[in-house]
PDB file of N, CA and C in Angstrom:
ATOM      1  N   UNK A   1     144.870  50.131  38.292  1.00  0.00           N
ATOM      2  CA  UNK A   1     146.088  50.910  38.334  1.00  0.00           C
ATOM      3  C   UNK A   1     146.936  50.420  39.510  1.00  0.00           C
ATOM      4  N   UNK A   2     148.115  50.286  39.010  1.00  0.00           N
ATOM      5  CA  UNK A   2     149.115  49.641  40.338  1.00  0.00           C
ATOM      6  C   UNK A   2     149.632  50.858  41.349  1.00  0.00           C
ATOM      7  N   UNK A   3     149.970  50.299  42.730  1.00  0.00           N
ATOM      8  CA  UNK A   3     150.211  50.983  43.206  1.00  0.00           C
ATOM      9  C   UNK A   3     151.302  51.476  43.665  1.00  0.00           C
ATOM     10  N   UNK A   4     152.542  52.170  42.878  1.00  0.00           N
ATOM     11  CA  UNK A   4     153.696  52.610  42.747  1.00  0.00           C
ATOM     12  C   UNK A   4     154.557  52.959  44.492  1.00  0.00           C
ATOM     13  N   UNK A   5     153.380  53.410  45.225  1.00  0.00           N
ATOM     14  CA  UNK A   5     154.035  54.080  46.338  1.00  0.00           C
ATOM     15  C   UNK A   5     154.286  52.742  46.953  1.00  0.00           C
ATOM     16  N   UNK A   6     153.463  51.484  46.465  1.00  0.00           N
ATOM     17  CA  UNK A   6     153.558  50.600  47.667  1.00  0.00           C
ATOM     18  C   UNK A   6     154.530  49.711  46.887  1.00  0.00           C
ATOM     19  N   UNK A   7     155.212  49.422  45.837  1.00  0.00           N
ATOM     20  CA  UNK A   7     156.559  48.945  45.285  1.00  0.00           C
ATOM     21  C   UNK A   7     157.739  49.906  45.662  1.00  0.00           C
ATOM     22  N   UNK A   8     157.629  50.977  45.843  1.00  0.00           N
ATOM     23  CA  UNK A   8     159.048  52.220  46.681  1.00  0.00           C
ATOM     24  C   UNK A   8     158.772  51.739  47.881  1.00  0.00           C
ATOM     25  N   UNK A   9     157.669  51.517  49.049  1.00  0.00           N
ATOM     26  CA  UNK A   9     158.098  50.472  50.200  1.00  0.00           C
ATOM     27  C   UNK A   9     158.713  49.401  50.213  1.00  0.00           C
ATOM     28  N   UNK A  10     158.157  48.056  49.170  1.00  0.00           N
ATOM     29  CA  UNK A  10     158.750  47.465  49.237  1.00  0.00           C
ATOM     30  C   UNK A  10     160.553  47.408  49.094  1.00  0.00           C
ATOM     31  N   UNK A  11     160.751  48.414  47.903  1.00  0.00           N
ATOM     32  CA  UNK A  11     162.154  48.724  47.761  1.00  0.00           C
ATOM     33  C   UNK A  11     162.821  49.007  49.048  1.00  0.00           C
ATOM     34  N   UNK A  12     162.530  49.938  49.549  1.00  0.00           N
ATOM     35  CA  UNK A  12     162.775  50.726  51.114  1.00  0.00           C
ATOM     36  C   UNK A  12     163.449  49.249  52.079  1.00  0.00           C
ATOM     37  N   UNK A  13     162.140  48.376  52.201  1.00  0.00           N
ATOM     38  CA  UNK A  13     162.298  47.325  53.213  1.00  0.00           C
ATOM     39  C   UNK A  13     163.645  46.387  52.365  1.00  0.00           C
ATOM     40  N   UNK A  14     163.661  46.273  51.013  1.00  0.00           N
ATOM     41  CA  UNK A  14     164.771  45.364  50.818  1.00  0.00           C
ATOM     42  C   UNK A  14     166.236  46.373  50.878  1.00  0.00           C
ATOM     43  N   UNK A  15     166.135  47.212  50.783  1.00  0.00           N
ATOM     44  CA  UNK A  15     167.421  48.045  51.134  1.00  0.00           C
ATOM     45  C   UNK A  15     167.716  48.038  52.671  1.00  0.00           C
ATOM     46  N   UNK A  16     166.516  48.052  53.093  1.00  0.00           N
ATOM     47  CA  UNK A  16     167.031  47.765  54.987  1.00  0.00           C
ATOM     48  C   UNK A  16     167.560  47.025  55.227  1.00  0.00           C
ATOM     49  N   UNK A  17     167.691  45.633  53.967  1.00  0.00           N
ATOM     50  CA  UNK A  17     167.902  44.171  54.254  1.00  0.00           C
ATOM     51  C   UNK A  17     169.118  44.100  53.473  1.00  0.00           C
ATOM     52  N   UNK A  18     169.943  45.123  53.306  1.00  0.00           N
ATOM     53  CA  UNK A  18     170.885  45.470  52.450  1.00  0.00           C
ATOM     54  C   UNK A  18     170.932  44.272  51.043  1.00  0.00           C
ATOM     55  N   UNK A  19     169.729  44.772  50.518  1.00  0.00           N
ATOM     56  CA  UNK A  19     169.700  43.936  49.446  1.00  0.00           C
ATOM     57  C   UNK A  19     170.215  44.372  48.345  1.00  0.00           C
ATOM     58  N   UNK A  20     171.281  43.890  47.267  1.00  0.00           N
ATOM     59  CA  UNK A  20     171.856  44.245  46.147  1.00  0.00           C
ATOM     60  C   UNK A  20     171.012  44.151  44.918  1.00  0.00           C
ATOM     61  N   UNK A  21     170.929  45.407  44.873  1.00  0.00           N
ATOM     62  CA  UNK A  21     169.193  45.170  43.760  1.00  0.00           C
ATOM     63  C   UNK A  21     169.489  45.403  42.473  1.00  0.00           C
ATOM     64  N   UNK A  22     170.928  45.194  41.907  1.00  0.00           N
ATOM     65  CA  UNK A  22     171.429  45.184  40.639  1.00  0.00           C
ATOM     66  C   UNK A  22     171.597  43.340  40.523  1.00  0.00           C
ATOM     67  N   UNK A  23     171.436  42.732  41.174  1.00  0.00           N
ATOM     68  CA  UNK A  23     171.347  41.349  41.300  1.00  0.00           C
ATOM     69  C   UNK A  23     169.485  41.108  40.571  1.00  0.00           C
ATOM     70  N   UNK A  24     170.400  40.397  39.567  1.00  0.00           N
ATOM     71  CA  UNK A  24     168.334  39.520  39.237  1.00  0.00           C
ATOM     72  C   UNK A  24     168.435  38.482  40.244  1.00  0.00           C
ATOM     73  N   UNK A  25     167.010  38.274  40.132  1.00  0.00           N
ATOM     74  CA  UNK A  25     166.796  37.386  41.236  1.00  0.00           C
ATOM     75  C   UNK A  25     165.017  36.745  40.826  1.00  0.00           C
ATOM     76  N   UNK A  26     164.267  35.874  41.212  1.00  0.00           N
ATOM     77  CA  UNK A  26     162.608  35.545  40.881  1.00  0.00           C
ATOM     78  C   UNK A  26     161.890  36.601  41.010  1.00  0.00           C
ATOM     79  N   UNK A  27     161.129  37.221  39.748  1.00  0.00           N
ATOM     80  CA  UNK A  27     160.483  38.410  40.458  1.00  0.00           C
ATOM     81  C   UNK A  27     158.913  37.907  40.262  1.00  0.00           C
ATOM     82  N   UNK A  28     157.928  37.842  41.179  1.00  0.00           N
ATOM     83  CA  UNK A  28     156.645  37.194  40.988  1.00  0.00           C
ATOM     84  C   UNK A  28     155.368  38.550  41.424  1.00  0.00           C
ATOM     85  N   UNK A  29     154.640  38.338  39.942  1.00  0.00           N
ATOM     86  CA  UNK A  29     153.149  38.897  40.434  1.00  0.00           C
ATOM     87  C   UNK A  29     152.703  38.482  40.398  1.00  0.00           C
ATOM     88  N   UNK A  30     151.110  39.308  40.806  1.00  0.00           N
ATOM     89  CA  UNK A  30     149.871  38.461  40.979  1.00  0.00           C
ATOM     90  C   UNK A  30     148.555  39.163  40.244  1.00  0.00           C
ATOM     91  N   UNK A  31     148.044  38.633  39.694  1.00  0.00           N
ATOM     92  CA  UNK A  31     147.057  38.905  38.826  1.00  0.00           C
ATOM     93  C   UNK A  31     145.645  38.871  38.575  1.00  0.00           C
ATOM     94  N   UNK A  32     144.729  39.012  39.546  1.00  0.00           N
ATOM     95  CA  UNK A  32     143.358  39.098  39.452  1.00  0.00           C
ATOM     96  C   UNK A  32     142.228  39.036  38.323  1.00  0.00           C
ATOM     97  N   UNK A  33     141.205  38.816  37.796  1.00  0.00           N
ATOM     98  CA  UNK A  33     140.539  39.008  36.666  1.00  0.00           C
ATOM     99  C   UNK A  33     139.494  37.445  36.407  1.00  0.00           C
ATOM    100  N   UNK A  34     138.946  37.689  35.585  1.00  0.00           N
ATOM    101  CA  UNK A  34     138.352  36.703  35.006  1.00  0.00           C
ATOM    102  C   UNK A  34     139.099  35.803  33.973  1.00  0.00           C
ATOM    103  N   UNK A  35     138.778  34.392  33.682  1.00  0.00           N
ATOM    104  CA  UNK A  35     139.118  33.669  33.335  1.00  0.00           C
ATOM    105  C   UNK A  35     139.732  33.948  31.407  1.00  0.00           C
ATOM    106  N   UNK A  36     138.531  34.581  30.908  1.00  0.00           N
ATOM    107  CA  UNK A  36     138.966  35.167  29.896  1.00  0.00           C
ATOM    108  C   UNK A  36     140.005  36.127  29.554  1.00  0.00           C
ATOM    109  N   UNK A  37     139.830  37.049  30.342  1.00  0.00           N
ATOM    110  CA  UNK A  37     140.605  37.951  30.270  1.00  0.00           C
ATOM    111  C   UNK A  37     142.030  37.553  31.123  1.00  0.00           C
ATOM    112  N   UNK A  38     142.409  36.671  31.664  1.00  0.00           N
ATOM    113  CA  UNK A  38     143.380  36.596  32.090  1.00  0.00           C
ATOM    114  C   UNK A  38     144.651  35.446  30.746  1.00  0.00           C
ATOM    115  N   UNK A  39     143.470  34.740  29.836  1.00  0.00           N
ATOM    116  CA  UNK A  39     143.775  33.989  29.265  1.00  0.00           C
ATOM    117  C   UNK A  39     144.175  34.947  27.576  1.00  0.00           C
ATOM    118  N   UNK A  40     143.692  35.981  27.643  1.00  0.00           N
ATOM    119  CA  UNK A  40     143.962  37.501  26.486  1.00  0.00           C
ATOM    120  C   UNK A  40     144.967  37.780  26.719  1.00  0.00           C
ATOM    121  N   UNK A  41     145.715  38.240  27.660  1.00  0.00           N
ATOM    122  CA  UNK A  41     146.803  38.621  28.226  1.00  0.00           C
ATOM    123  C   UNK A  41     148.248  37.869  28.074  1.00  0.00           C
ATOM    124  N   UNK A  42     147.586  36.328  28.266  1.00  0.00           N
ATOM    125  CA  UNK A  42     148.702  35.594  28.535  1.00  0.00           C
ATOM    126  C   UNK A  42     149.721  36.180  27.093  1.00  0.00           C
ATOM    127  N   UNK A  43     149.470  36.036  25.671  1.00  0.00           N
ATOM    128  CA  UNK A  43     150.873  36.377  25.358  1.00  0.00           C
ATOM    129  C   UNK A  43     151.391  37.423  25.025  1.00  0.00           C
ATOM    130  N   UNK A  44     150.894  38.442  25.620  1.00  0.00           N
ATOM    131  CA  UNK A  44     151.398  39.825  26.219  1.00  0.00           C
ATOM    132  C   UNK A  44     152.679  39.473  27.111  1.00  0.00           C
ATOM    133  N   UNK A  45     151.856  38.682  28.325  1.00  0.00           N
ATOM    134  CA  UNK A  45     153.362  38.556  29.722  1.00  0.00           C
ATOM    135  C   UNK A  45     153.961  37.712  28.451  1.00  0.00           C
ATOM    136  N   UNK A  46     153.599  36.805  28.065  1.00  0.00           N
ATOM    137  CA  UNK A  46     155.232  36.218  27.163  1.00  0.00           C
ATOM    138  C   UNK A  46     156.412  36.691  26.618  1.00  0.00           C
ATOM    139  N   UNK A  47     155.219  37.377  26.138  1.00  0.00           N
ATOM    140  CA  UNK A  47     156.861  38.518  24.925  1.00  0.00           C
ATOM    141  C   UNK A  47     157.577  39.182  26.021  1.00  0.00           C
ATOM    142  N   UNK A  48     156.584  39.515  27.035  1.00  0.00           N
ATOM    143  CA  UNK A  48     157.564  40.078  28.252  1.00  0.00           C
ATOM    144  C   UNK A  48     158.725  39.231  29.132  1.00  0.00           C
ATOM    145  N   UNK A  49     158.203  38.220  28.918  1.00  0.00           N
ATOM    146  CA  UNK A  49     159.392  37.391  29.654  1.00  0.00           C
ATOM    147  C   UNK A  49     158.680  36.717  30.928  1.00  0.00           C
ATOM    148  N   UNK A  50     157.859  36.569  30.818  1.00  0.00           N
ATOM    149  CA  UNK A  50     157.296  36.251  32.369  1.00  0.00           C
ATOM    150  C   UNK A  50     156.531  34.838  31.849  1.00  0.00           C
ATOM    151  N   UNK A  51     156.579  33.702  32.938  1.00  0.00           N
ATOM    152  CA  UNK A  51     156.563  32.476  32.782  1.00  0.00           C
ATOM    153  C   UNK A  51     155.632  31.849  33.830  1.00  0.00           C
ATOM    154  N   UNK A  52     154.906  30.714  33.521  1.00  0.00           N
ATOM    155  CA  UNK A  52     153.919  30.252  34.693  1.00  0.00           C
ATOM    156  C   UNK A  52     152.652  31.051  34.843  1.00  0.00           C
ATOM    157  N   UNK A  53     152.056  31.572  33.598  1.00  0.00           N
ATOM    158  CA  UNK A  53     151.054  32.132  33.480  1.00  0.00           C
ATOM    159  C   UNK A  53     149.965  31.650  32.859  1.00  0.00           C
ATOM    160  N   UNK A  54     149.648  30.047  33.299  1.00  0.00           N
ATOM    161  CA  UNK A  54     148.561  29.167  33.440  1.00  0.00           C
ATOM    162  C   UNK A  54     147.333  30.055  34.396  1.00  0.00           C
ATOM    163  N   UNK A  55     146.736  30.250  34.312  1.00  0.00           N
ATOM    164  CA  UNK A  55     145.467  30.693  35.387  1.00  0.00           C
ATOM    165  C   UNK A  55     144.469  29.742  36.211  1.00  0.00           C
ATOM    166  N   UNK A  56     144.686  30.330  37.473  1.00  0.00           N
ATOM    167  CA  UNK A  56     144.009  28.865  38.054  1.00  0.00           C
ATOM    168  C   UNK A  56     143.336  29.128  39.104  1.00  0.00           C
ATOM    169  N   UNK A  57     142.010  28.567  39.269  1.00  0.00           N
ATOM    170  CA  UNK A  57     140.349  29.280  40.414  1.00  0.00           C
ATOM    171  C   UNK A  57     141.551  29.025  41.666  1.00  0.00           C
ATOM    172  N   UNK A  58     140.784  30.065  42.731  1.00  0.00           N
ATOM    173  CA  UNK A  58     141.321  30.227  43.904  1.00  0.00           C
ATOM    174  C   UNK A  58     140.814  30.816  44.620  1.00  0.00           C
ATOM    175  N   UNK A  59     140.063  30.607  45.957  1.00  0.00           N
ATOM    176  CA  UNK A  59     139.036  31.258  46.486  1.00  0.00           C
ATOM    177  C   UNK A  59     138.661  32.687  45.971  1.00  0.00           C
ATOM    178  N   UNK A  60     137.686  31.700  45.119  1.00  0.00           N
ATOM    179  CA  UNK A  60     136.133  32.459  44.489  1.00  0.00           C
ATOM    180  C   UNK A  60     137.021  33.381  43.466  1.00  0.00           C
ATOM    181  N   UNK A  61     137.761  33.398  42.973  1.00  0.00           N
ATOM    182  CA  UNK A  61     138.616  34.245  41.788  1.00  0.00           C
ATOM    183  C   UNK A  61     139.621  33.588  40.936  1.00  0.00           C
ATOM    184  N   UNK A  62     139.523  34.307  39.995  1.00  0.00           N
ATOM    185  CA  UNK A  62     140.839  33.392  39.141  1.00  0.00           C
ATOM    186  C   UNK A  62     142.048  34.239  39.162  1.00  0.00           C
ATOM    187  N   UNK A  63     143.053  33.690  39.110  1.00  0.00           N
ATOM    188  CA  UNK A  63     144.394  34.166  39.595  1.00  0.00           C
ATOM    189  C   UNK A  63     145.494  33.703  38.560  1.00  0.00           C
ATOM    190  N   UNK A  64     146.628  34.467  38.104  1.00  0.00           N
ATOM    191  CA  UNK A  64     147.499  34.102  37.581  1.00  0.00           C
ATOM    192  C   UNK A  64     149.070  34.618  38.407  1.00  0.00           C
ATOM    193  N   UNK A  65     149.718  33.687  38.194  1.00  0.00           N
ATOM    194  CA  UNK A  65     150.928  34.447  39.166  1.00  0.00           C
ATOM    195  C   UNK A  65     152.289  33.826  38.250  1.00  0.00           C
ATOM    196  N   UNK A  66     152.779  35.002  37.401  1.00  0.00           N
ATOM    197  CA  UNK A  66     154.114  35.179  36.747  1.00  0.00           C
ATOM    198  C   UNK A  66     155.239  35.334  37.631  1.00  0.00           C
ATOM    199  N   UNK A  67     156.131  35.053  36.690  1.00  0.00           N
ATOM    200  CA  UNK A  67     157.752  34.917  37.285  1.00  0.00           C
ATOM    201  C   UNK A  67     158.924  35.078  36.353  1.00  0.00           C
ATOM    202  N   UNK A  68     159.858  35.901  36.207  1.00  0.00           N
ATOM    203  CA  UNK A  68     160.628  36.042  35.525  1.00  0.00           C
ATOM    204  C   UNK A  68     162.049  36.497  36.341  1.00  0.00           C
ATOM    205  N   UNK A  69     163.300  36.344  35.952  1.00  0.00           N
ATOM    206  CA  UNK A  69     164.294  36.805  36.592  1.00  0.00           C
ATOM    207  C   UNK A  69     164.282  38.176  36.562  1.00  0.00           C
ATOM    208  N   UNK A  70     164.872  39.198  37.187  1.00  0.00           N
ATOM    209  CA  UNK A  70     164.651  40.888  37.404  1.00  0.00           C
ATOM    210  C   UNK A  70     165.394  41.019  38.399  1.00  0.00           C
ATOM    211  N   UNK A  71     166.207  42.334  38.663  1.00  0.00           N
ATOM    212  CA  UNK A  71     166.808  43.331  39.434  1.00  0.00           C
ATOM    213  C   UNK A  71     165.596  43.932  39.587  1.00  0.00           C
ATOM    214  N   UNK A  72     166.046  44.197  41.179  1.00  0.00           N
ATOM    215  CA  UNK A  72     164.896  45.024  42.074  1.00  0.00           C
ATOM    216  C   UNK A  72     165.583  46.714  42.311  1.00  0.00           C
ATOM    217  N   UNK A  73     165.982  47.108  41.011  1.00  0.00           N
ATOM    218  CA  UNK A  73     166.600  48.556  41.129  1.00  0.00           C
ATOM    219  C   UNK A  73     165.277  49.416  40.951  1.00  0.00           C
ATOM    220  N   UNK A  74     165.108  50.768  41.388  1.00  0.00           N
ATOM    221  CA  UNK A  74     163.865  51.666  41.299  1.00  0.00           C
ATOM    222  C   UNK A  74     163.598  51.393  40.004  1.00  0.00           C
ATOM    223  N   UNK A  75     164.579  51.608  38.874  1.00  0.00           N
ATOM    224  CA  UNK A  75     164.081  51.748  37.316  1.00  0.00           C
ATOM    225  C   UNK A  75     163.976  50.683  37.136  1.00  0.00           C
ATOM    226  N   UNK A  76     164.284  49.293  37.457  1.00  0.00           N
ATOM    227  CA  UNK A  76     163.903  48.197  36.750  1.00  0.00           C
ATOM    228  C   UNK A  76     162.367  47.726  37.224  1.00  0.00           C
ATOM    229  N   UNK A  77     161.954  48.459  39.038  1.00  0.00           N
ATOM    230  CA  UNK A  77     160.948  48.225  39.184  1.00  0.00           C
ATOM    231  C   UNK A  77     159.809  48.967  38.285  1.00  0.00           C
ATOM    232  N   UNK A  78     160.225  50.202  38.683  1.00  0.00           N
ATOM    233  CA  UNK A  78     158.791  51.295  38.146  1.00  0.00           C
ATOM    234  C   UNK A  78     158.539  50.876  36.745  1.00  0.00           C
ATOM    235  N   UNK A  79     159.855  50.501  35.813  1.00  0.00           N
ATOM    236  CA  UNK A  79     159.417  49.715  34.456  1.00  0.00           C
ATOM    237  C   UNK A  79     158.863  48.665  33.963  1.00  0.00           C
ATOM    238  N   UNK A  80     158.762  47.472  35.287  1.00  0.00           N
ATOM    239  CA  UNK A  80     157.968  46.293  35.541  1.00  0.00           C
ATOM    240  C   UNK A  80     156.421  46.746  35.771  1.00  0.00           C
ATOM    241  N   UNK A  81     156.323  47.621  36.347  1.00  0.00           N
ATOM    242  CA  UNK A  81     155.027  48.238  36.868  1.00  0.00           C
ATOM    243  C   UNK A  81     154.440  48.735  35.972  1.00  0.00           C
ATOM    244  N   UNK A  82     155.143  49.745  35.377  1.00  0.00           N
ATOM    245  CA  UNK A  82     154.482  50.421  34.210  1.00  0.00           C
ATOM    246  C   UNK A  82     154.169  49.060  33.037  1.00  0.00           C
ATOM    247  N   UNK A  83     154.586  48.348  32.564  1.00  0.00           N
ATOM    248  CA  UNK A  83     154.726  47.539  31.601  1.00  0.00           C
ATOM    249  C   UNK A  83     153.660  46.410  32.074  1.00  0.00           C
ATOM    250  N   UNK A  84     153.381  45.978  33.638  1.00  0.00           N
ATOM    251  CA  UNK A  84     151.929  45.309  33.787  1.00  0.00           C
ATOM    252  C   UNK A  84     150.908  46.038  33.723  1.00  0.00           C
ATOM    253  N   UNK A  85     151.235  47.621  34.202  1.00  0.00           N
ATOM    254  CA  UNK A  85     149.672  48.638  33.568  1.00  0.00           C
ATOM    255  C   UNK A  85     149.459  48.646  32.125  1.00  0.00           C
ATOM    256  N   UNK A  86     150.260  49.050  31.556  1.00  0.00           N
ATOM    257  CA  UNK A  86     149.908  48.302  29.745  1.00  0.00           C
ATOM    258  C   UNK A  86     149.257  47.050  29.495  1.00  0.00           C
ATOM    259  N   UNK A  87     149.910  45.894  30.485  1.00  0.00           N
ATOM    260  CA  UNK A  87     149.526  45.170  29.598  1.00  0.00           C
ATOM    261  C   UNK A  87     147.870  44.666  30.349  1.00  0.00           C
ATOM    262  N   UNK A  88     147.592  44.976  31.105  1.00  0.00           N
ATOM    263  CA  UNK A  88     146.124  45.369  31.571  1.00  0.00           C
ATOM    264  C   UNK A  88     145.449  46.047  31.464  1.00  0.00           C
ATOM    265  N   UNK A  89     146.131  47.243  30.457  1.00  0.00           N
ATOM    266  CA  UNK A  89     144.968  48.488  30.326  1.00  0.00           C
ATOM    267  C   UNK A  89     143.547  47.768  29.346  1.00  0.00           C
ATOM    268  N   UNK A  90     142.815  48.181  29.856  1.00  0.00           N
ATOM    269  CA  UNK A  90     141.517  47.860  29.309  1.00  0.00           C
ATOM    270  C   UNK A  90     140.756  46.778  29.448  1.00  0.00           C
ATOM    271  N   UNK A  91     141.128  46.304  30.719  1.00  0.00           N
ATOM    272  CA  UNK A  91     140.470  45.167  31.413  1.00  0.00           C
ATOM    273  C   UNK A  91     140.219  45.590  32.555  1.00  0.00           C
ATOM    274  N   UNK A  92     139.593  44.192  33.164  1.00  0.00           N
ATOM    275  CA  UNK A  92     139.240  44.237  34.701  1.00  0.00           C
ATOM    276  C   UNK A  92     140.144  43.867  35.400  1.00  0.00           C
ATOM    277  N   UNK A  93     141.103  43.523  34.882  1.00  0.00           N
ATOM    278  CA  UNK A  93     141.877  43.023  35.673  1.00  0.00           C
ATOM    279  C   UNK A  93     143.150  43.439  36.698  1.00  0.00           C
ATOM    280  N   UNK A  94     142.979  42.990  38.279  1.00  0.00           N
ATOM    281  CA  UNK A  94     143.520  43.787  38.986  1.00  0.00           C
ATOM    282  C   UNK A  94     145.019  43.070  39.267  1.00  0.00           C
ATOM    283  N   UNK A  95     146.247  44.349  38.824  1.00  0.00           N
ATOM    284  CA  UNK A  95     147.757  43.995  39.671  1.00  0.00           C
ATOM    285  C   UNK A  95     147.953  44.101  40.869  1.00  0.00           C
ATOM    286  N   UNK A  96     148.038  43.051  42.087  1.00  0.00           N
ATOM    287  CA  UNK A  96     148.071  43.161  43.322  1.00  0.00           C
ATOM    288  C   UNK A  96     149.272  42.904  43.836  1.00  0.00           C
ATOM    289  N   UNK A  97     150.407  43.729  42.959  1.00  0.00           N
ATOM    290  CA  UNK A  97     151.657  43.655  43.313  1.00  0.00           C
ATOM    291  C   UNK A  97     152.833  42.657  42.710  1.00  0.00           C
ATOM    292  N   UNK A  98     154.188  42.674  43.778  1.00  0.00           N
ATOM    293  CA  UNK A  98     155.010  41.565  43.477  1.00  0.00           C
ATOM    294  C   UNK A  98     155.748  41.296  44.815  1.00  0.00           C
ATOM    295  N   UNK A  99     156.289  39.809  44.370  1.00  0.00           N
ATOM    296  CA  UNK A  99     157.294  39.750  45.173  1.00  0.00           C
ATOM    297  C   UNK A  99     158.698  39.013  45.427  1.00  0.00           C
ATOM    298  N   UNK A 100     159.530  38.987  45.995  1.00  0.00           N
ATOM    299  CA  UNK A 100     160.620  38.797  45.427  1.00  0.00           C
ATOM    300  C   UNK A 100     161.475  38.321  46.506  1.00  0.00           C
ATOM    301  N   UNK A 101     162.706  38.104  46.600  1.00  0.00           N
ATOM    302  CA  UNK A 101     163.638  37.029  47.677  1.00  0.00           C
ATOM    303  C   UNK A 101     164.445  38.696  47.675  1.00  0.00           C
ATOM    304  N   UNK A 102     165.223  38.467  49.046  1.00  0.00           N
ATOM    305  CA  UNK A 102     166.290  39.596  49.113  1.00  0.00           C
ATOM    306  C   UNK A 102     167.607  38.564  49.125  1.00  0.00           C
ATOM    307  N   UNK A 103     168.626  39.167  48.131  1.00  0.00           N
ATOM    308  CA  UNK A 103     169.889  39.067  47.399  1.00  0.00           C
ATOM    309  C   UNK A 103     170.882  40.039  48.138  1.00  0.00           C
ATOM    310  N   UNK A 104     172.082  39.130  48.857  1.00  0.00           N
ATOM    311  CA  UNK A 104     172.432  39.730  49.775  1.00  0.00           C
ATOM    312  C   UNK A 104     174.111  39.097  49.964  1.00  0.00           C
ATOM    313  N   UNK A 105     175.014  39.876  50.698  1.00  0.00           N
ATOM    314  CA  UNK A 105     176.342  38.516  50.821  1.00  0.00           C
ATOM    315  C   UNK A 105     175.921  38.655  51.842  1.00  0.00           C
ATOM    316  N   UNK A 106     175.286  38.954  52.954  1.00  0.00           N
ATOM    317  CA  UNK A 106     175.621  38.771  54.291  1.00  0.00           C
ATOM    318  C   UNK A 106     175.097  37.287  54.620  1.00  0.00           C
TER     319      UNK A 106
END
């Protein structure tokens, strides 16, 4: 289960950074699990839009790390979030977040 309170921090810190979060911009997670199960998934993130979801060993775990363009608005996040808990429900596999560039004129 992801952890919602800690994507409303991150939001928090890019608004400090007066970040314009109706701007898409790279949005990247990270993906924990076994080799199988990370390879079940893959065309789940597809239809979603998320790209670079080759899986590849990385101290002592296998890892996948997606990327798709996204606005970092509350609803576009909490709907990114919710939509990687779907598409992991019923695995082992753990969402250890995202992350993203701050979009800014200054």
């Amino acid at each position: 289960m992801a952890d919602l309170n800690a994507s409303m921090r991150v939001l928090e810190l890019l608004e400090e950074q007066h970040d314009i979060a109706a701007l898409k911009r790279p949005m990247r997670v990270f993906l924990y699990g076994s080799q199988q199960e990370l390879d079940e998934i893959g065309p789940a993130l597809e239809k979603a839009g998320w790209a670079s979801i080759e899986p590849f060993y990385s101290l002592d775990k296998w890892t996948v790390i997606c990327e798709r363009q996204q606005a970092t608005t509350e609803e576009a996040v909490v709907e990114m979030v919710s939509e990687m808990e779907n598409i992991i429900e019923h695995t082992a596999i753990d969402f250890d977040g995202w992350e993203t560039q701050i979009e800014n004129k200054h």
